[in-house]
N, C-alpha and C. Protein backbone atom coordinates (compact mmCIF):
# COMPACT_ATOMS: atom_id res chain seq x y z
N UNK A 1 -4.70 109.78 -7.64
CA UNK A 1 -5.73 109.30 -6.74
C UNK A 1 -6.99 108.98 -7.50
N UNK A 2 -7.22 109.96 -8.07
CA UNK A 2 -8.51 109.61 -9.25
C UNK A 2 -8.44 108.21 -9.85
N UNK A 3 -7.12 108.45 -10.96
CA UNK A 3 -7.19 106.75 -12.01
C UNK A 3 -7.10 105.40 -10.70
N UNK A 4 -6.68 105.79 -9.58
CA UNK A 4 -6.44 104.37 -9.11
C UNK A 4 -8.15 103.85 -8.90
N UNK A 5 -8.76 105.12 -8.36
CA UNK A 5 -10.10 104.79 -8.24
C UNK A 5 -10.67 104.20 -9.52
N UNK A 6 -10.44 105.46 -10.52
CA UNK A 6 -11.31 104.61 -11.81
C UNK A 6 -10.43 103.31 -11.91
N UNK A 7 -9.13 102.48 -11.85
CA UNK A 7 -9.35 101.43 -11.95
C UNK A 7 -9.65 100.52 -11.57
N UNK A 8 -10.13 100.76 -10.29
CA UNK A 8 -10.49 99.98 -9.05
C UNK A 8 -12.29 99.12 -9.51
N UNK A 9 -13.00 100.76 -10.18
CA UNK A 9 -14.15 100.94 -10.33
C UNK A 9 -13.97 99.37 -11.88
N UNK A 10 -13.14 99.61 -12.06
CA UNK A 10 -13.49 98.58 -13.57
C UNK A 10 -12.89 97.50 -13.24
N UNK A 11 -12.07 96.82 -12.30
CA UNK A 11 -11.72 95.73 -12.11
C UNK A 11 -13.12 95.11 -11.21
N UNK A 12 -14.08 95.55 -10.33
CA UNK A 12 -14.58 95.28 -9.60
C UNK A 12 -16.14 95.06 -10.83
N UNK A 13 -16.56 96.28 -11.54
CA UNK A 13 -17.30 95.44 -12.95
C UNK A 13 -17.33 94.50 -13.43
N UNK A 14 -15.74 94.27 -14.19
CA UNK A 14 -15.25 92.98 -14.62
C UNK A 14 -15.76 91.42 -13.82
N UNK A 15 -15.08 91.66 -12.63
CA UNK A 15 -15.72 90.41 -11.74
C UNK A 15 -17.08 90.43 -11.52
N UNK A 16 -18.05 91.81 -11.46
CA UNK A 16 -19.29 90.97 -11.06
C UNK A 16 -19.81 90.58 -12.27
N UNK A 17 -19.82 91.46 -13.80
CA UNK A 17 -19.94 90.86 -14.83
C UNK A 17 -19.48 89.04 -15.01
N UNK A 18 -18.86 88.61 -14.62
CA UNK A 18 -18.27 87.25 -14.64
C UNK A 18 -18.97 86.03 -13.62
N UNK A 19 -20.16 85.24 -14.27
CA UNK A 19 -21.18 84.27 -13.39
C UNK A 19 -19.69 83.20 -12.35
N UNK A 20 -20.25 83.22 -10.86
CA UNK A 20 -19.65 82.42 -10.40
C UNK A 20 -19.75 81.70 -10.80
N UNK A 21 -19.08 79.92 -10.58
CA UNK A 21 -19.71 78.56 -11.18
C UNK A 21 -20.30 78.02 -9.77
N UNK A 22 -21.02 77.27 -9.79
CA UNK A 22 -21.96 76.11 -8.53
C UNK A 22 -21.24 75.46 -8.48
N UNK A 23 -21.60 75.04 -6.89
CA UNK A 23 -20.89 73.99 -6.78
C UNK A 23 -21.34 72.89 -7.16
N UNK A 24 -22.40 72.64 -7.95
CA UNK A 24 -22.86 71.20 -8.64
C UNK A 24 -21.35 71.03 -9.72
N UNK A 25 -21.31 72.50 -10.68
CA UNK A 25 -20.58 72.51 -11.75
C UNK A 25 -19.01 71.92 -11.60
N UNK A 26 -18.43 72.86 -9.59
CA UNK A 26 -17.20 72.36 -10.11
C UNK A 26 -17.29 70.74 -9.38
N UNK A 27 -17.79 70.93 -8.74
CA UNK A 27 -17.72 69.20 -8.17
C UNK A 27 -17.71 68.01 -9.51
N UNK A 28 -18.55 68.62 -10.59
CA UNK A 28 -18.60 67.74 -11.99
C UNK A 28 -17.15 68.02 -12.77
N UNK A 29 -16.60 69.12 -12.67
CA UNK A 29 -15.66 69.46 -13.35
C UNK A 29 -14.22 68.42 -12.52
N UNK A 30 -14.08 68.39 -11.19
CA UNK A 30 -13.27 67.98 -9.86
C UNK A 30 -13.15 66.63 -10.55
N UNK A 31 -14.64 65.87 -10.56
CA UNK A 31 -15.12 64.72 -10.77
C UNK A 31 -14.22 63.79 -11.84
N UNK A 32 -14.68 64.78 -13.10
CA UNK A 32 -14.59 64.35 -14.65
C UNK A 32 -13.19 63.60 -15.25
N UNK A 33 -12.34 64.13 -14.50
CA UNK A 33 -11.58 63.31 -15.05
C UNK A 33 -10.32 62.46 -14.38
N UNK A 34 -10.98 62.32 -13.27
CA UNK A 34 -11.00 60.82 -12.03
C UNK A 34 -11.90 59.35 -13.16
N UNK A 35 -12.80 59.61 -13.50
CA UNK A 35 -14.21 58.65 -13.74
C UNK A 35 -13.69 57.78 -15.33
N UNK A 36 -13.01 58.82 -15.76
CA UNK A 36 -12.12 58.61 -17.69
C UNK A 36 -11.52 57.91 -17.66
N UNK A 37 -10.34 57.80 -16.87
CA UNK A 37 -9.40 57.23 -17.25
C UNK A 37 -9.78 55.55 -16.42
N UNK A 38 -10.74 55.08 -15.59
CA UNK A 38 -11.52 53.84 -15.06
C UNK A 38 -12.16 53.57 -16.04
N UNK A 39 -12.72 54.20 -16.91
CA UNK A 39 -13.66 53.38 -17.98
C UNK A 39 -13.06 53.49 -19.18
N UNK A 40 -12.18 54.02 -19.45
CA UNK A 40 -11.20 53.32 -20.35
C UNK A 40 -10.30 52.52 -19.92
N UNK A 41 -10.06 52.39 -18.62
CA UNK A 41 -9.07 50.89 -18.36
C UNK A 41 -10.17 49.75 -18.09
N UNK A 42 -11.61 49.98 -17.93
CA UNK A 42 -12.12 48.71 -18.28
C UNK A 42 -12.43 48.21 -19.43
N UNK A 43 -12.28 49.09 -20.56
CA UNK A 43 -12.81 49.14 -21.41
C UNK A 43 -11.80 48.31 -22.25
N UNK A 44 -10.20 48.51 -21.78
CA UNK A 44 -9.11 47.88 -22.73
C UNK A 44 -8.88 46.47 -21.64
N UNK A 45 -9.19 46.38 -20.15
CA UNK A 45 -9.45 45.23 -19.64
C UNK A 45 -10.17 44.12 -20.49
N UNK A 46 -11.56 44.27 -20.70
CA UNK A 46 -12.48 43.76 -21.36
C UNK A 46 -12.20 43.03 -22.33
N UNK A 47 -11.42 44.16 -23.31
CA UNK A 47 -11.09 43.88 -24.80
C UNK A 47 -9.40 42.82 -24.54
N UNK A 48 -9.31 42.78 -23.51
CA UNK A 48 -7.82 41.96 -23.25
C UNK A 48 -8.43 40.43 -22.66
N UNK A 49 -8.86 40.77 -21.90
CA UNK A 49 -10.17 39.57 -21.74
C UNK A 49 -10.75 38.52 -22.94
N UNK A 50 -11.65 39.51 -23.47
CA UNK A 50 -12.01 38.62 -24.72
C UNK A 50 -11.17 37.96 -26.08
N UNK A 51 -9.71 38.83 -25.96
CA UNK A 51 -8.38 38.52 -26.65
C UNK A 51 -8.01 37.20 -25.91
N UNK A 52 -8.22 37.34 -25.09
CA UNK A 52 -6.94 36.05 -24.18
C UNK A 52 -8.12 34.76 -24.52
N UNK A 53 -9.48 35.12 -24.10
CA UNK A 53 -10.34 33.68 -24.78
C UNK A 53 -10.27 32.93 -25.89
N UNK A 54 -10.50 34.48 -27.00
CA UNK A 54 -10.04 33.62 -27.95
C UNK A 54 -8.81 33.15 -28.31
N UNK A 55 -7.93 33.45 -28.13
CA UNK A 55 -6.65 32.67 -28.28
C UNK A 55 -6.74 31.71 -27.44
N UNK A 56 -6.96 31.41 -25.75
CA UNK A 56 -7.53 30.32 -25.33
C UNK A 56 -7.98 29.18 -26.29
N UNK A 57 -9.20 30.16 -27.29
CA UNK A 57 -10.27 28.40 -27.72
C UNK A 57 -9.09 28.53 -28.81
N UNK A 58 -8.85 29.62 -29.57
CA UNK A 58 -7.64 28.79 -30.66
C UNK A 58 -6.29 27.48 -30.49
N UNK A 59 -6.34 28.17 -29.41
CA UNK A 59 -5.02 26.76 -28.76
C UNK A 59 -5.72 25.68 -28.52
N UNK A 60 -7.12 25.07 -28.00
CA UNK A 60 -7.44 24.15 -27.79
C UNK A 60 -8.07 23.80 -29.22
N UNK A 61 -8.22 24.33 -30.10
CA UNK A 61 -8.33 23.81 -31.58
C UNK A 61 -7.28 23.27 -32.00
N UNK A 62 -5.84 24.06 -31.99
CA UNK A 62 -4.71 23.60 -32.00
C UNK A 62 -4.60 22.43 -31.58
N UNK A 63 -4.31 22.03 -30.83
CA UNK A 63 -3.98 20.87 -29.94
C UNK A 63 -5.05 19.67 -30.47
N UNK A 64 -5.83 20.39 -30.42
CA UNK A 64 -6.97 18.94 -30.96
C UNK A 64 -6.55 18.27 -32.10
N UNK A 65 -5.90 19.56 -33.03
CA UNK A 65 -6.02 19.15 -34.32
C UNK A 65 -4.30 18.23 -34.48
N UNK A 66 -3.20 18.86 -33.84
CA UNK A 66 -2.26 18.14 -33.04
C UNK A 66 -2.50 16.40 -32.94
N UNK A 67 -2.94 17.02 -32.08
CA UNK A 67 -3.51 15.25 -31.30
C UNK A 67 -4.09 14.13 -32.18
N UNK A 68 -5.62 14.95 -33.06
CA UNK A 68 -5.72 14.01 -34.10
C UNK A 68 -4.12 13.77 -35.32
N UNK A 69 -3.69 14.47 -36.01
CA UNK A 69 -2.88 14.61 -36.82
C UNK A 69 -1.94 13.47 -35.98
N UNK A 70 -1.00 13.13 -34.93
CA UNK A 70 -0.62 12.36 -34.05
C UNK A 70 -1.08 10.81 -34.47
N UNK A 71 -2.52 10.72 -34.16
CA UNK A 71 -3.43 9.89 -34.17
C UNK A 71 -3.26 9.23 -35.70
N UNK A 72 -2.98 9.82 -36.67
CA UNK A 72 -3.44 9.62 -37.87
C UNK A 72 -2.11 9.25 -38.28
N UNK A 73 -0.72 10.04 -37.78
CA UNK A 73 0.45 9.35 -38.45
C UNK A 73 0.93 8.20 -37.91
N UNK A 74 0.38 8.09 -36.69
CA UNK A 74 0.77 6.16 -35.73
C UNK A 74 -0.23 5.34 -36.72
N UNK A 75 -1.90 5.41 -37.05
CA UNK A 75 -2.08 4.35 -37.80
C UNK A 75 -1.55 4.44 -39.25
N UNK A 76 -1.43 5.51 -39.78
CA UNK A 76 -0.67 5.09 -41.08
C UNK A 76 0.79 4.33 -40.94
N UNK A 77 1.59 5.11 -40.30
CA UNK A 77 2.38 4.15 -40.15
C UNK A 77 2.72 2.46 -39.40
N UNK A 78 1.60 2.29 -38.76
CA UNK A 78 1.42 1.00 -38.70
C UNK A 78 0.98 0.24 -40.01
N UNK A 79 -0.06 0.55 -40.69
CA UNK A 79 -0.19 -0.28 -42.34
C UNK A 79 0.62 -0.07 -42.51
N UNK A 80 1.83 1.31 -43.07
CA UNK A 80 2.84 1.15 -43.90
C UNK A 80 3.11 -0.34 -43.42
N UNK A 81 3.68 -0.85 -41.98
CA UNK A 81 4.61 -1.66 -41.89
C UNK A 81 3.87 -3.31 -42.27
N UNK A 82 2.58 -2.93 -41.69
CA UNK A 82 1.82 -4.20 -42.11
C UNK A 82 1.61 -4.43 -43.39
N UNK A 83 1.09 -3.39 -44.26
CA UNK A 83 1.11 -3.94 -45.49
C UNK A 83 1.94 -3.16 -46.64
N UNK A 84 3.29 -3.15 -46.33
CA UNK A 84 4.21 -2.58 -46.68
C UNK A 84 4.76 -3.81 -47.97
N UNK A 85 4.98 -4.98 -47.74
CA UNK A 85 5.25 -5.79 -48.88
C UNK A 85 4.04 -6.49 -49.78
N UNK A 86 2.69 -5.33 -49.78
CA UNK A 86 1.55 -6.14 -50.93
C UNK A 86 1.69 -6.69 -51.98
N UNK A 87 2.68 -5.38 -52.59
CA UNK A 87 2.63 -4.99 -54.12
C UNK A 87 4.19 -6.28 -53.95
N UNK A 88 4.64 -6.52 -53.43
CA UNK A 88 5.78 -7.76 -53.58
C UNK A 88 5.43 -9.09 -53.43
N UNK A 89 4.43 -9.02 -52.52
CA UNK A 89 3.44 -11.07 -52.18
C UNK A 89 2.95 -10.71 -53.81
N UNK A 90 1.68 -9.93 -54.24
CA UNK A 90 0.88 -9.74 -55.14
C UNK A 90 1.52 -10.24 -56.51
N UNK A 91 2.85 -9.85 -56.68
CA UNK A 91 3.95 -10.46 -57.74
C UNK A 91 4.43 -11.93 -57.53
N UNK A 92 4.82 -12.38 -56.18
CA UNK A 92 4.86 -13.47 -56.21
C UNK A 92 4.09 -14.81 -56.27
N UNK A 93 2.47 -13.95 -55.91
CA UNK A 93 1.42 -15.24 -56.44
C UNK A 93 1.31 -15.85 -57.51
N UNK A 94 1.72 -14.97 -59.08
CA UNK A 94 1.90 -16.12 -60.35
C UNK A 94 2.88 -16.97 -59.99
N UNK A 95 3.88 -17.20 -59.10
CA UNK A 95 4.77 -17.91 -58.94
C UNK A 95 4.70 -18.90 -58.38
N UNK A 96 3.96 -18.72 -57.53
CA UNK A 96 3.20 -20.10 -56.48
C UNK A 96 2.76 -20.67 -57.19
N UNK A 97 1.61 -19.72 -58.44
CA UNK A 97 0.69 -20.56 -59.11
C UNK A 97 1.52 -21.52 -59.77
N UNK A 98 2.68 -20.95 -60.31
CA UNK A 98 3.58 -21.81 -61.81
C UNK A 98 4.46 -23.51 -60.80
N UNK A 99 4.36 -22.95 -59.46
CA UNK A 99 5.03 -24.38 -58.68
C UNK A 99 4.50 -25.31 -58.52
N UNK A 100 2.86 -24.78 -57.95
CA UNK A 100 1.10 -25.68 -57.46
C UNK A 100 1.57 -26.67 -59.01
N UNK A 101 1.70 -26.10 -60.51
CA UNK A 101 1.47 -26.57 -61.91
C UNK A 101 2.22 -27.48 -62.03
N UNK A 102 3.61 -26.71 -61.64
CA UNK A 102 4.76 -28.20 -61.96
C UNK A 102 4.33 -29.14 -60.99
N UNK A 103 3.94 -28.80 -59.47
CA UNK A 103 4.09 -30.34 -58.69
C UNK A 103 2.97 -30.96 -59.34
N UNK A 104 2.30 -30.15 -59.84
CA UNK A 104 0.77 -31.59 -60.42
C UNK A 104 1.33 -32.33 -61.63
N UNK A 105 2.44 -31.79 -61.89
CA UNK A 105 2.71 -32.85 -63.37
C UNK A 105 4.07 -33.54 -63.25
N UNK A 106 4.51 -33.09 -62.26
CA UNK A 106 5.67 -33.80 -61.72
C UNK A 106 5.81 -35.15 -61.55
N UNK A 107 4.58 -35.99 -61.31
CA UNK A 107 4.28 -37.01 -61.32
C UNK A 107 4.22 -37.89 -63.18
N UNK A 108 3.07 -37.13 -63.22
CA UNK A 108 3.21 -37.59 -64.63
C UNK A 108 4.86 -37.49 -65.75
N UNK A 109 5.40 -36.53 -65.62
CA UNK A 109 6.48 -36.13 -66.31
C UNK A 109 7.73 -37.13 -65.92
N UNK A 110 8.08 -37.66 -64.56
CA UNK A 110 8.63 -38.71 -64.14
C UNK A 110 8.33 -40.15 -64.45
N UNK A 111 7.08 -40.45 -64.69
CA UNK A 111 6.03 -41.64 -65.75
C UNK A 111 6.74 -41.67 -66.85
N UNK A 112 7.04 -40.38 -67.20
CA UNK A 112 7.31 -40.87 -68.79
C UNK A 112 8.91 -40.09 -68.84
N UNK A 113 9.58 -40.02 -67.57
CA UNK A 113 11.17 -39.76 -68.05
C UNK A 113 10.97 -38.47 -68.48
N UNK A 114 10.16 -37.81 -69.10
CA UNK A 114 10.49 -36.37 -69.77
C UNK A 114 10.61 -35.52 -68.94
N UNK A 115 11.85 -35.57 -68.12
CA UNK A 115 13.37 -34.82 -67.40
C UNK A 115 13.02 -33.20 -67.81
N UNK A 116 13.12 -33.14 -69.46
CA UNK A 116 13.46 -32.27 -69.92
C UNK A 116 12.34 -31.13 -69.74
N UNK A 117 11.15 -31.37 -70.13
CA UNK A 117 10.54 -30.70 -69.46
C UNK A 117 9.98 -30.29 -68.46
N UNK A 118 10.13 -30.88 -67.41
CA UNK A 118 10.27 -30.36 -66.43
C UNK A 118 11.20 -29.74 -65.54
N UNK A 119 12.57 -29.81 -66.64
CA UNK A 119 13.86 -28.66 -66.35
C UNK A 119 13.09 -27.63 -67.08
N UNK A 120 12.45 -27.10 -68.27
CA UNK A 120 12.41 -26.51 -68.71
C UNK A 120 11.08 -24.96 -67.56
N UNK A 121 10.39 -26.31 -66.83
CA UNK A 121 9.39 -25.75 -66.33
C UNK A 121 9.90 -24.87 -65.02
N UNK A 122 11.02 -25.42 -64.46
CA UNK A 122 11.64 -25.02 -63.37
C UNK A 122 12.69 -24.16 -63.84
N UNK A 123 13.07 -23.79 -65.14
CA UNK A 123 13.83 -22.35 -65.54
C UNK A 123 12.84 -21.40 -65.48
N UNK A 124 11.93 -21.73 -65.98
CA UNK A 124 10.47 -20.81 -66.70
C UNK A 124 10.74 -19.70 -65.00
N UNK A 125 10.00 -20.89 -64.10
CA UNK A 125 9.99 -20.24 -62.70
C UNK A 125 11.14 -19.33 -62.11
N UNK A 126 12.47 -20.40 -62.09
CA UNK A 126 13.21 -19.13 -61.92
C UNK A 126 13.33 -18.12 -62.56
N UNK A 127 12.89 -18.16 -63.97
CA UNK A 127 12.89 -16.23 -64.38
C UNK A 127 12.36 -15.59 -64.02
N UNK A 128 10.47 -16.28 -63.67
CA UNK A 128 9.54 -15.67 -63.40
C UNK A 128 10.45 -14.81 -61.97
N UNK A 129 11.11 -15.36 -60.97
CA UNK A 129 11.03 -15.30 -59.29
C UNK A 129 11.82 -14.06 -59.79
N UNK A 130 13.19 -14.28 -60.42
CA UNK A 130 14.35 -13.11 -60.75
C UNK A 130 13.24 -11.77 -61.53
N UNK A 131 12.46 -12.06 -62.22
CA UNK A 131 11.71 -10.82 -62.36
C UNK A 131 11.56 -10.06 -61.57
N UNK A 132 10.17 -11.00 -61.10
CA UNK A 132 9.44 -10.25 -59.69
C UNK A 132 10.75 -9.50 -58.68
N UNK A 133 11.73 -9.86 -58.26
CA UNK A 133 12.50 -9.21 -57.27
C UNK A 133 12.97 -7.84 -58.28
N UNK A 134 13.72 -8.32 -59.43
CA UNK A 134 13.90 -6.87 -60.10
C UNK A 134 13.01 -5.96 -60.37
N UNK A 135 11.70 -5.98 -60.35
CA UNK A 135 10.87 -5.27 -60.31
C UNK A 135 10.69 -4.37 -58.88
N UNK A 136 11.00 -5.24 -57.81
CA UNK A 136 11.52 -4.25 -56.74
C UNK A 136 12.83 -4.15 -56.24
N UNK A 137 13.55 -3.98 -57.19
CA UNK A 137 14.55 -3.47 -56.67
C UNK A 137 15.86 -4.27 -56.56
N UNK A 138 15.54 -5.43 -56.23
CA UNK A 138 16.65 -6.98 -56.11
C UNK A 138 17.51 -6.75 -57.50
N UNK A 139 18.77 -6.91 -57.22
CA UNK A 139 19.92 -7.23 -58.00
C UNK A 139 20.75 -8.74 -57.48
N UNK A 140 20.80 -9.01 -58.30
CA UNK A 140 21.76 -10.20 -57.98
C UNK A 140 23.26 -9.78 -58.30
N UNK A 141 23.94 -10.56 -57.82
CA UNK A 141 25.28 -9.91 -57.81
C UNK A 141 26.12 -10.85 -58.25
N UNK A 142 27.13 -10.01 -59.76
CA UNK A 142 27.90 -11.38 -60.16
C UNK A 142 28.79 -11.68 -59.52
N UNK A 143 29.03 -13.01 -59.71
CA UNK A 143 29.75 -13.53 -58.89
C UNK A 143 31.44 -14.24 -59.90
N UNK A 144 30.99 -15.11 -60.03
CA UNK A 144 31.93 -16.33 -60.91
C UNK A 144 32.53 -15.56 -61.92
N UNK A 145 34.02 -15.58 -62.22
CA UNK A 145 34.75 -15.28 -62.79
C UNK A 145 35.33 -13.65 -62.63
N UNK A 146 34.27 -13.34 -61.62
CA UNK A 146 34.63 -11.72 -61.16
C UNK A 146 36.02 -11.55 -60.20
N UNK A 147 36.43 -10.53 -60.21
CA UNK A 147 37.52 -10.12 -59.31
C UNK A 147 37.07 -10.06 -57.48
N UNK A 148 37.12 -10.92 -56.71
CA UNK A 148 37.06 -10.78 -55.18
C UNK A 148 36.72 -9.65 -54.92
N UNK A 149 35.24 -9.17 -54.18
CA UNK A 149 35.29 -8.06 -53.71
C UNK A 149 34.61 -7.80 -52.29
N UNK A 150 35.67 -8.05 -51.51
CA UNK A 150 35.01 -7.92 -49.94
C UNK A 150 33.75 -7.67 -49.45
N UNK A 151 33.11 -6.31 -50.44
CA UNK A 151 31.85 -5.68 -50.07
C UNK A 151 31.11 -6.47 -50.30
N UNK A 152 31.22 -7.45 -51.54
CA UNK A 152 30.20 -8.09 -52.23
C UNK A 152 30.10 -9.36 -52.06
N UNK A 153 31.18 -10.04 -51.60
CA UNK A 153 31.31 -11.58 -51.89
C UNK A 153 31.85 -12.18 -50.14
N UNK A 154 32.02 -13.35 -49.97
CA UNK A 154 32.21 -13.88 -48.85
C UNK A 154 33.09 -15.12 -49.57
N UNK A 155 33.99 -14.85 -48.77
CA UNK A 155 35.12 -16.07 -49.07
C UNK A 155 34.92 -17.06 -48.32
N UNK A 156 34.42 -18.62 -49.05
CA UNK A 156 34.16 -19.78 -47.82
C UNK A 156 36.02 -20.57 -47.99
N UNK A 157 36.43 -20.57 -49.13
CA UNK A 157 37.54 -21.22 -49.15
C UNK A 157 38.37 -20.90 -50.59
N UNK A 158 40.03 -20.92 -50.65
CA UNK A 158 40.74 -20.83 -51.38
C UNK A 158 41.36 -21.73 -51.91
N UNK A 159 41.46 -20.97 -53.36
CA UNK A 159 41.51 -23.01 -54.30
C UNK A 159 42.83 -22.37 -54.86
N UNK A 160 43.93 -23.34 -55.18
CA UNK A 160 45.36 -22.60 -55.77
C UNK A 160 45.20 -23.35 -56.46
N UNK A 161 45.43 -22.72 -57.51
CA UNK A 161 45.30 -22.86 -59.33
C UNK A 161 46.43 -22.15 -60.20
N UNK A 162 47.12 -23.04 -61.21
CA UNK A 162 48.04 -22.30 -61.88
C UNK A 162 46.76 -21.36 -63.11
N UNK A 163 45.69 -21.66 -63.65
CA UNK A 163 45.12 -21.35 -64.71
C UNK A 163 44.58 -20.21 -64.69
N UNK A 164 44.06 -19.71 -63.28
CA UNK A 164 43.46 -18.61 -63.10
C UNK A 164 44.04 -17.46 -62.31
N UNK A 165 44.33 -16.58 -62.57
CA UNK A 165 44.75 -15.09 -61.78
C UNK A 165 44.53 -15.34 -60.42
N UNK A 166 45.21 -14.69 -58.93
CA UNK A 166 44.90 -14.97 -57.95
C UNK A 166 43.53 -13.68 -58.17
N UNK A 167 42.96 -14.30 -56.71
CA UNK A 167 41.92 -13.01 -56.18
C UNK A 167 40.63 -13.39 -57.48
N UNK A 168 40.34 -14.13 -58.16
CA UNK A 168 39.38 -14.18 -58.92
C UNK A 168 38.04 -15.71 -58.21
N UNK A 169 36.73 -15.14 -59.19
CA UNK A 169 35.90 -15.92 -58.10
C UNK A 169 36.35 -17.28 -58.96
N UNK A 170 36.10 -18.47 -58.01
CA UNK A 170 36.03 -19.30 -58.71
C UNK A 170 34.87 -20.67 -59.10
N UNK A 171 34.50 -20.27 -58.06
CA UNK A 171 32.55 -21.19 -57.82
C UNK A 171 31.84 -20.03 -56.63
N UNK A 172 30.51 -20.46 -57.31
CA UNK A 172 29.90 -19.32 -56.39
C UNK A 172 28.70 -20.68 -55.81
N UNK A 173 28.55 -20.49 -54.58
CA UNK A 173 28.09 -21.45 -53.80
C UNK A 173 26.78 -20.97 -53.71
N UNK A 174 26.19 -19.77 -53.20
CA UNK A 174 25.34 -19.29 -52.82
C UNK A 174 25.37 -18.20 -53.61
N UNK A 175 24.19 -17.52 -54.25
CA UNK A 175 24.11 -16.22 -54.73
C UNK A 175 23.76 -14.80 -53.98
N UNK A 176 24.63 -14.16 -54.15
CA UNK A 176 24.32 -12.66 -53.05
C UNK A 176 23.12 -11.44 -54.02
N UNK A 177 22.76 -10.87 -53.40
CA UNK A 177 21.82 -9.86 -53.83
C UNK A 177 21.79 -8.66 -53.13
N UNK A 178 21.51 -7.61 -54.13
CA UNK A 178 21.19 -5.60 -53.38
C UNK A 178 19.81 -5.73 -53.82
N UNK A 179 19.17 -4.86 -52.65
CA UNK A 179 18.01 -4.53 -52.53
C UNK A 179 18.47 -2.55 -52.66
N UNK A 180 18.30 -1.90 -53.97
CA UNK A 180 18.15 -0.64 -54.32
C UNK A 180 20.09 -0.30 -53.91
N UNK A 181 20.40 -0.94 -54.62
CA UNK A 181 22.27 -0.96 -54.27
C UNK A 181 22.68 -1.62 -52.62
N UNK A 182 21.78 -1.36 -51.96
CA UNK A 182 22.27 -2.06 -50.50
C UNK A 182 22.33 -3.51 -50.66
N UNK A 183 23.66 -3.82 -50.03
CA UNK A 183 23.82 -5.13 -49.90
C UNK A 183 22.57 -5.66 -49.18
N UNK A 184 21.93 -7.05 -49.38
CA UNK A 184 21.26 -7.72 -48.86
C UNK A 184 21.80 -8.81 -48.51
N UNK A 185 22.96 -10.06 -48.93
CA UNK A 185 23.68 -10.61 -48.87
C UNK A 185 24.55 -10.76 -49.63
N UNK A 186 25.68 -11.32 -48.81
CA UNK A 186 27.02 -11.29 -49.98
C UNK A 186 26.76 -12.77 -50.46
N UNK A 187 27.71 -12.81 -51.90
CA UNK A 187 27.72 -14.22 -52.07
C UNK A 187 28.55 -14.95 -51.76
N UNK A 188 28.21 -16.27 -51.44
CA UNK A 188 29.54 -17.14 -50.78
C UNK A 188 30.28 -17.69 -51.97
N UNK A 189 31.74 -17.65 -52.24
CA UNK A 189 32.32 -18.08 -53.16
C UNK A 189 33.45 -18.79 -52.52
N UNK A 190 34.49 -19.35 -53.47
CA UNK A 190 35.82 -19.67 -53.66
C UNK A 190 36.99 -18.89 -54.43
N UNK A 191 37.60 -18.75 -53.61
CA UNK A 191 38.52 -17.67 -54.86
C UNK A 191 39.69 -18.09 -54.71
N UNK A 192 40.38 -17.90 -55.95
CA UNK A 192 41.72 -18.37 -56.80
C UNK A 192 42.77 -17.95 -56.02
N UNK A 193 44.11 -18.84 -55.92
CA UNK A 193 45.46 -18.13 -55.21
C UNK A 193 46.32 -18.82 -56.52
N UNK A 194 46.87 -17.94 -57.53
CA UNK A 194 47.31 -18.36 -58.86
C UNK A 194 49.02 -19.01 -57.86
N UNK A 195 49.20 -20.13 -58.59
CA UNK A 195 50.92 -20.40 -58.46
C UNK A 195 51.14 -21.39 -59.37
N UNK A 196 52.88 -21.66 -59.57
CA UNK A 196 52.97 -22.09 -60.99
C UNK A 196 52.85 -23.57 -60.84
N UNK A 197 52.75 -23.90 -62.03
CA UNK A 197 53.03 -25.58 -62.20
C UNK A 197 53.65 -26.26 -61.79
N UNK A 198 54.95 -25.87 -61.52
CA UNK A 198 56.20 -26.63 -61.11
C UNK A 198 55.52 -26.73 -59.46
N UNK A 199 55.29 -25.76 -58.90
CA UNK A 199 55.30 -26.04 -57.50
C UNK A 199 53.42 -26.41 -57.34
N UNK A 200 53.25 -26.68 -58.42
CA UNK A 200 51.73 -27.68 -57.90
C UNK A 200 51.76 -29.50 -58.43
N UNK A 201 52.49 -29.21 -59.38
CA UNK A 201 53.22 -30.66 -59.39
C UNK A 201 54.27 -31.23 -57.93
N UNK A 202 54.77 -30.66 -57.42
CA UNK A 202 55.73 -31.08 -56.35
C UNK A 202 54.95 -30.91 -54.86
């Protein structure tokens, strides 16, 4: 009966020793952490906010730069196409010049019969022209005395000949040319159908 008293006597110490709290305190305590977790979701709102703008203005930089870049490969590629053969006229102007030369003396050179030079003047030119194209690229393609070759040549007509092998060219009418190995035109020829003497005599 005694100890229950004495412990009665020291549990009841204990508590008054121990300050209640106010109710200012717990209402702040109730409060505190309702109020936290709102101002840190505005806080990562905000920061999601000002994320999404700028990526916003970055995309419309994008796009601009898009759009010009767009802008810039339609006019280049329009000059390409417009002035895509300069550097090929630019080669062929000594050539004009060397024709303007012969027709001015063409006259005179017929005055006096000298034929010859003015064959000579009109080889000059055609080398000059066969240059200029090999310089870009133009091949001419043999023709005469070559073996028939579908890819390359165009058959206008067949000549039967004991002298020559069949399938061989035998006049080339027109000359064919590759532009960088691509055919550009074939050449028109004649080609050989070999048979013997006896049956070209009869």
């Amino acid at each position: 009966m005694g100890s229950k008293s004495k412990h009665k006597k020291q549990n009841e110490t204990a508590t008054a020793d121990t300050p209640e709290a106010t109710p200012v305190e717990a209402a702040a305590e109730t409060a505190a952490p309702e109020t936290r977790p709102e101002e840190d979701l505005r806080t990562r709102l905000e920061a999601k906010e000002k994320e999404a703008a700028e990526n916003y203005d970055r995309y419309l930089r994008a796009a601009a730069e898009l759009d010009n870049f767009r802008k810039r490969a339609a006019r280049d590629k329009e000059d390409a196409i417009k002035y895509g053969n300069e550097k090929l006229i630019r080669d062929i102007l000594p050539i004009l010049d060397s024709l303007d030369r012969a027709l001015q003396q063409a006259s005179d050179l017929s005055a006096r019969n000298n034929f010859e030079a003015f064959q000579q003047g009109l080889q000059l030119i055609h080398t000059q022209i066969l240059g200029c194209l090999e310089r870009h690229g133009v091949a001419k393609i043999a023709a005469k005395g070559e073996e028939f070759d579908p890819e390359r040549h165009q058959a206008l007509m067949q000549v039967e000949t004991p002298e020559v092998e069949s399938n061989r060219v035998i006049d080339e009418y027109e000359s064919g040319y590759t532009l960088h190995g691509r055919l550009l035109r074939p050449s028109k020829v004649s080609v050989s159908k070999n048979v013997a003497r006896d049956s070209e005599g009869q």
